[in-house]
C-alpha atoms as a PDB file:
ATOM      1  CA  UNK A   1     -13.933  10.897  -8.498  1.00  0.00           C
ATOM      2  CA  UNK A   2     -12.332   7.518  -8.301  1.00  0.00           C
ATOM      3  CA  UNK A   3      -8.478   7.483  -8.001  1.00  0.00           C
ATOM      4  CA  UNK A   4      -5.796   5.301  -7.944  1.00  0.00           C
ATOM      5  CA  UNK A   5      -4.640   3.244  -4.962  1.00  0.00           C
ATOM      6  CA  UNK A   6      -0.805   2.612  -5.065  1.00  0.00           C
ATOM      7  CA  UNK A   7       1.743   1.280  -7.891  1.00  0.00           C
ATOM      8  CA  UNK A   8       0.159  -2.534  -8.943  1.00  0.00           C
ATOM      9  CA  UNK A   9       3.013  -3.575 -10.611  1.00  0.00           C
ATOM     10  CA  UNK A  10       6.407  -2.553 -12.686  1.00  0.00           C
ATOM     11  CA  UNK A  11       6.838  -4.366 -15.346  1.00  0.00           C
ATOM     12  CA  UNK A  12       9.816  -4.397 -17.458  1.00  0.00           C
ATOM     13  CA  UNK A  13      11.311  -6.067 -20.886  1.00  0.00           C
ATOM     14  CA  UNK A  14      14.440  -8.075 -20.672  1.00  0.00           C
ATOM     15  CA  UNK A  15      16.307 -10.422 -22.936  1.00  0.00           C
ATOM     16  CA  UNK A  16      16.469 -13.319 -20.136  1.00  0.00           C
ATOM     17  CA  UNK A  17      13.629 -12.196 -17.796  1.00  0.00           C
ATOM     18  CA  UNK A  18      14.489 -15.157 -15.108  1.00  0.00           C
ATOM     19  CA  UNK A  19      17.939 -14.154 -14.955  1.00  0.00           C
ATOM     20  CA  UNK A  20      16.610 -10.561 -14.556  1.00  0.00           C
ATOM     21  CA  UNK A  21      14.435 -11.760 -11.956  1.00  0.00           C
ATOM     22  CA  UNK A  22      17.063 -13.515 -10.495  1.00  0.00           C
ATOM     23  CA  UNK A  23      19.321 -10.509 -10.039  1.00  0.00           C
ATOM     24  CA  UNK A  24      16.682  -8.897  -8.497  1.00  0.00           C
ATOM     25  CA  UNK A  25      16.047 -11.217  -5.861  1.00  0.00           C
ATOM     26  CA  UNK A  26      19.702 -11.759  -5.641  1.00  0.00           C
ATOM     27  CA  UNK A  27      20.763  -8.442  -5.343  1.00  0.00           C
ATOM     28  CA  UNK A  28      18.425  -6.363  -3.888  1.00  0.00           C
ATOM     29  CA  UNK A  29      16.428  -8.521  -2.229  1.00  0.00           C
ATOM     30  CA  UNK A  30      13.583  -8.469  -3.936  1.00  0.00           C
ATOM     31  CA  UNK A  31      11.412 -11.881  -2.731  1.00  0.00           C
ATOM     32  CA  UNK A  32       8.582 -11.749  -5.543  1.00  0.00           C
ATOM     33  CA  UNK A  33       6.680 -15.082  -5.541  1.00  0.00           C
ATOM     34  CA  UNK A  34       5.897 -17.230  -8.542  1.00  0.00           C
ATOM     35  CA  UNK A  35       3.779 -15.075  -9.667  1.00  0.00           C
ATOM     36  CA  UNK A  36       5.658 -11.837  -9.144  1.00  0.00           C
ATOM     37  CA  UNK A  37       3.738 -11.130  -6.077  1.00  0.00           C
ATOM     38  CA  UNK A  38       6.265  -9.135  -3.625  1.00  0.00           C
ATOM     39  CA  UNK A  39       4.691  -7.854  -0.356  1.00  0.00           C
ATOM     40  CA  UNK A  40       6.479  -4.807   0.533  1.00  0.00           C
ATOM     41  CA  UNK A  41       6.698  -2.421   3.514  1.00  0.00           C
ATOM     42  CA  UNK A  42       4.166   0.195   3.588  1.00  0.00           C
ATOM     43  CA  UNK A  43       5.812   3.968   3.002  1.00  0.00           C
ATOM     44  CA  UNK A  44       6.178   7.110   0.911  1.00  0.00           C
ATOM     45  CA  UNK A  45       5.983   6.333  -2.988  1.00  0.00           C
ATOM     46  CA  UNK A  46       7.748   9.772  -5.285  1.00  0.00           C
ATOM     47  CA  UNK A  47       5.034  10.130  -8.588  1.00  0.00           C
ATOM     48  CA  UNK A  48       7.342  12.407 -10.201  1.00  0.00           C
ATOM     49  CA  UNK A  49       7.352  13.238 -14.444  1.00  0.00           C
ATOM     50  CA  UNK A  50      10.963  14.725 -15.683  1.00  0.00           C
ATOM     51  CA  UNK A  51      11.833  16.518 -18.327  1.00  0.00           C
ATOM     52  CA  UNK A  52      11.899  14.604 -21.444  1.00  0.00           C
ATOM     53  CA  UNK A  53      16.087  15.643 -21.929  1.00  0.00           C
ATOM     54  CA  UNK A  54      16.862  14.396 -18.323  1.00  0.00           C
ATOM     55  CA  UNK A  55      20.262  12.981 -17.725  1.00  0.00           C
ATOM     56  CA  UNK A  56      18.899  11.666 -14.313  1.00  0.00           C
ATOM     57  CA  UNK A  57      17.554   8.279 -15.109  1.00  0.00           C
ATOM     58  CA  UNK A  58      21.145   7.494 -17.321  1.00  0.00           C
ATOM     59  CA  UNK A  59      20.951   6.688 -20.878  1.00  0.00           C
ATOM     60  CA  UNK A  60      18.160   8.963 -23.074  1.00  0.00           C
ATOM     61  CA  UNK A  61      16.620   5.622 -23.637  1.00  0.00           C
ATOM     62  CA  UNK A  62      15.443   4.636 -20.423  1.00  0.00           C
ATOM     63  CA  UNK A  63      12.110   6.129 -20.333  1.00  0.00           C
ATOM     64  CA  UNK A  64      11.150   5.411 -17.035  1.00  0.00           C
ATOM     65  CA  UNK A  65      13.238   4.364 -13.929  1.00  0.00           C
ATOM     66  CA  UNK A  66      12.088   2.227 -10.705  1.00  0.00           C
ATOM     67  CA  UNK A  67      13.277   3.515  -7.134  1.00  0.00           C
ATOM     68  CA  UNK A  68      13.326   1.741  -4.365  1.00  0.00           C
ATOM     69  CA  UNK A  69      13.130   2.780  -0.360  1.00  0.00           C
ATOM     70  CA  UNK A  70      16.087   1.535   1.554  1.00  0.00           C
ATOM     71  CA  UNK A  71      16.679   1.366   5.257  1.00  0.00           C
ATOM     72  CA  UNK A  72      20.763   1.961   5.035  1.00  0.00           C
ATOM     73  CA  UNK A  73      21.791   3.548   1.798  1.00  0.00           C
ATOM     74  CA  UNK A  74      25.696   3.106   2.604  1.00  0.00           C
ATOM     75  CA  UNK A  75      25.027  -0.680   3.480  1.00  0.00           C
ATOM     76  CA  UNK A  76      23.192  -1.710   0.326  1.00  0.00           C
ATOM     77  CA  UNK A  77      25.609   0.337  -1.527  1.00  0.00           C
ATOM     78  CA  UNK A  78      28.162  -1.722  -0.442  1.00  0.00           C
ATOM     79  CA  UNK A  79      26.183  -4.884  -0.736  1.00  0.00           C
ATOM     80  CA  UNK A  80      26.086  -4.402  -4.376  1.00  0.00           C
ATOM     81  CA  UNK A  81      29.360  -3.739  -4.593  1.00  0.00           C
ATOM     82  CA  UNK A  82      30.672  -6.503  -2.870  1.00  0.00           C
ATOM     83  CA  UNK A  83      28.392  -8.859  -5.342  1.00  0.00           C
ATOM     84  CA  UNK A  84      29.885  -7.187  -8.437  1.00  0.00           C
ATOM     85  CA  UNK A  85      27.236  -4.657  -9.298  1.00  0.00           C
ATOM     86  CA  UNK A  86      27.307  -1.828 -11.455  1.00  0.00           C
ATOM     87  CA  UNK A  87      27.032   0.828  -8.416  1.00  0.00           C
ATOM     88  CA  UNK A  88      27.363   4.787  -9.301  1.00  0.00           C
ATOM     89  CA  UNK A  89      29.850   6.579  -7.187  1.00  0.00           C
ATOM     90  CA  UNK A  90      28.024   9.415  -6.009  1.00  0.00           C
ATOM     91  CA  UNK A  91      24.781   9.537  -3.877  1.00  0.00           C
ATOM     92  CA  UNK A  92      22.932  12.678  -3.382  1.00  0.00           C
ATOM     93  CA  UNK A  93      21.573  14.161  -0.544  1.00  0.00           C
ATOM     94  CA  UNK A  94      17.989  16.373  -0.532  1.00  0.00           C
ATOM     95  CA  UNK A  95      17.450  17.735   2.212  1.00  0.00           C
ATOM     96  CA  UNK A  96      14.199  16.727   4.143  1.00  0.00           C
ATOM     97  CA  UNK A  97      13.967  13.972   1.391  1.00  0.00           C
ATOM     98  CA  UNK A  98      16.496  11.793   2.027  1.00  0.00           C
ATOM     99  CA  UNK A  99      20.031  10.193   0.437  1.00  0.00           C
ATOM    100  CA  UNK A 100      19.918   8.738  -2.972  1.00  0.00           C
ATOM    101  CA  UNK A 101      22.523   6.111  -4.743  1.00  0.00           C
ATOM    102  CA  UNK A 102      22.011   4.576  -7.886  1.00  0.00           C
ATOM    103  CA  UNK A 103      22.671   1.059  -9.257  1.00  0.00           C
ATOM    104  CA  UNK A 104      22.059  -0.397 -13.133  1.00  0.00           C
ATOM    105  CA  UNK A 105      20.980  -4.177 -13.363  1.00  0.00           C
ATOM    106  CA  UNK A 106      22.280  -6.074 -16.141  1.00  0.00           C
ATOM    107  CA  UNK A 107      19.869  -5.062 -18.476  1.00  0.00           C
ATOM    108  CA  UNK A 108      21.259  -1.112 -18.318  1.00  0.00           C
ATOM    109  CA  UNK A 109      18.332  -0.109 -16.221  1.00  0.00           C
ATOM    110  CA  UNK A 110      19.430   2.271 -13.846  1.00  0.00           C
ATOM    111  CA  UNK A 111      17.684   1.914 -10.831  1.00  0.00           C
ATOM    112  CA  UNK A 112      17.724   4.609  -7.760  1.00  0.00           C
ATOM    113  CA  UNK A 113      17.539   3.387  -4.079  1.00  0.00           C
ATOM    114  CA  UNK A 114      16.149   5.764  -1.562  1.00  0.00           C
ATOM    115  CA  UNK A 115      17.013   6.467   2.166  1.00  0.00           C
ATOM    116  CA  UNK A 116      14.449   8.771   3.037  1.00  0.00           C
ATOM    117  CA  UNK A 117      14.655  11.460   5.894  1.00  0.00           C
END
């Protein structure tokens, strides 16, 4: 049986996609080329559906949310605070998983970064 090989690409709307893009690469760090190419470190990648009444990903509408691996959770976390971001104040910690925070660009897309164990 042939199977997939990784995640090719996220693609998202936005009503100004270059300042979206910007804020990416501004913010997180996010060094996509030209043509959205972004070589990232190799590591664990979390295929996981949710209930359809989920809470987890913020607002009902978001249907799907993006997480990214981080190497210091408490760093970026105060990265994006110190640029202005709209950072959650909790993280959460799963044991033998890792530390989650959460941050929402300035589309309303909450996105979750990932310290894993």
């Amino acid at each position: 049986m042939e199977r997939v090989l990784g995640i090719g690409g996220y693609f998202i709307r936005a009503s100004a996609p270059a300042d979206l893009g910007a804020w990416y690469r501004d913010f997180l760090g996010l060094d996509a080329d030209e043509n959205g190419l972004w070589h990232q470190e190799a590591g664990l990648t979390v295929f996981a559906p949710f209930e359809v009444g989920t809470d987890y990903f913020g607002s009902r509408t978001q249907q799907t949310m993006l997480n990214f691996r981080v190497r210091d959770l408490d760093a970026m976390l105060a990265q994006l605070r110190a640029k202005g971001a709209d950072v959650a104040d909790e993280t959460q910690d799963m044991a033998g998983v890792g530390r989650f925070g959460w941050v929402t660009d300035p589309e309303g897309n909450r996105i979750e970064l990932w310290q894993s164990a």
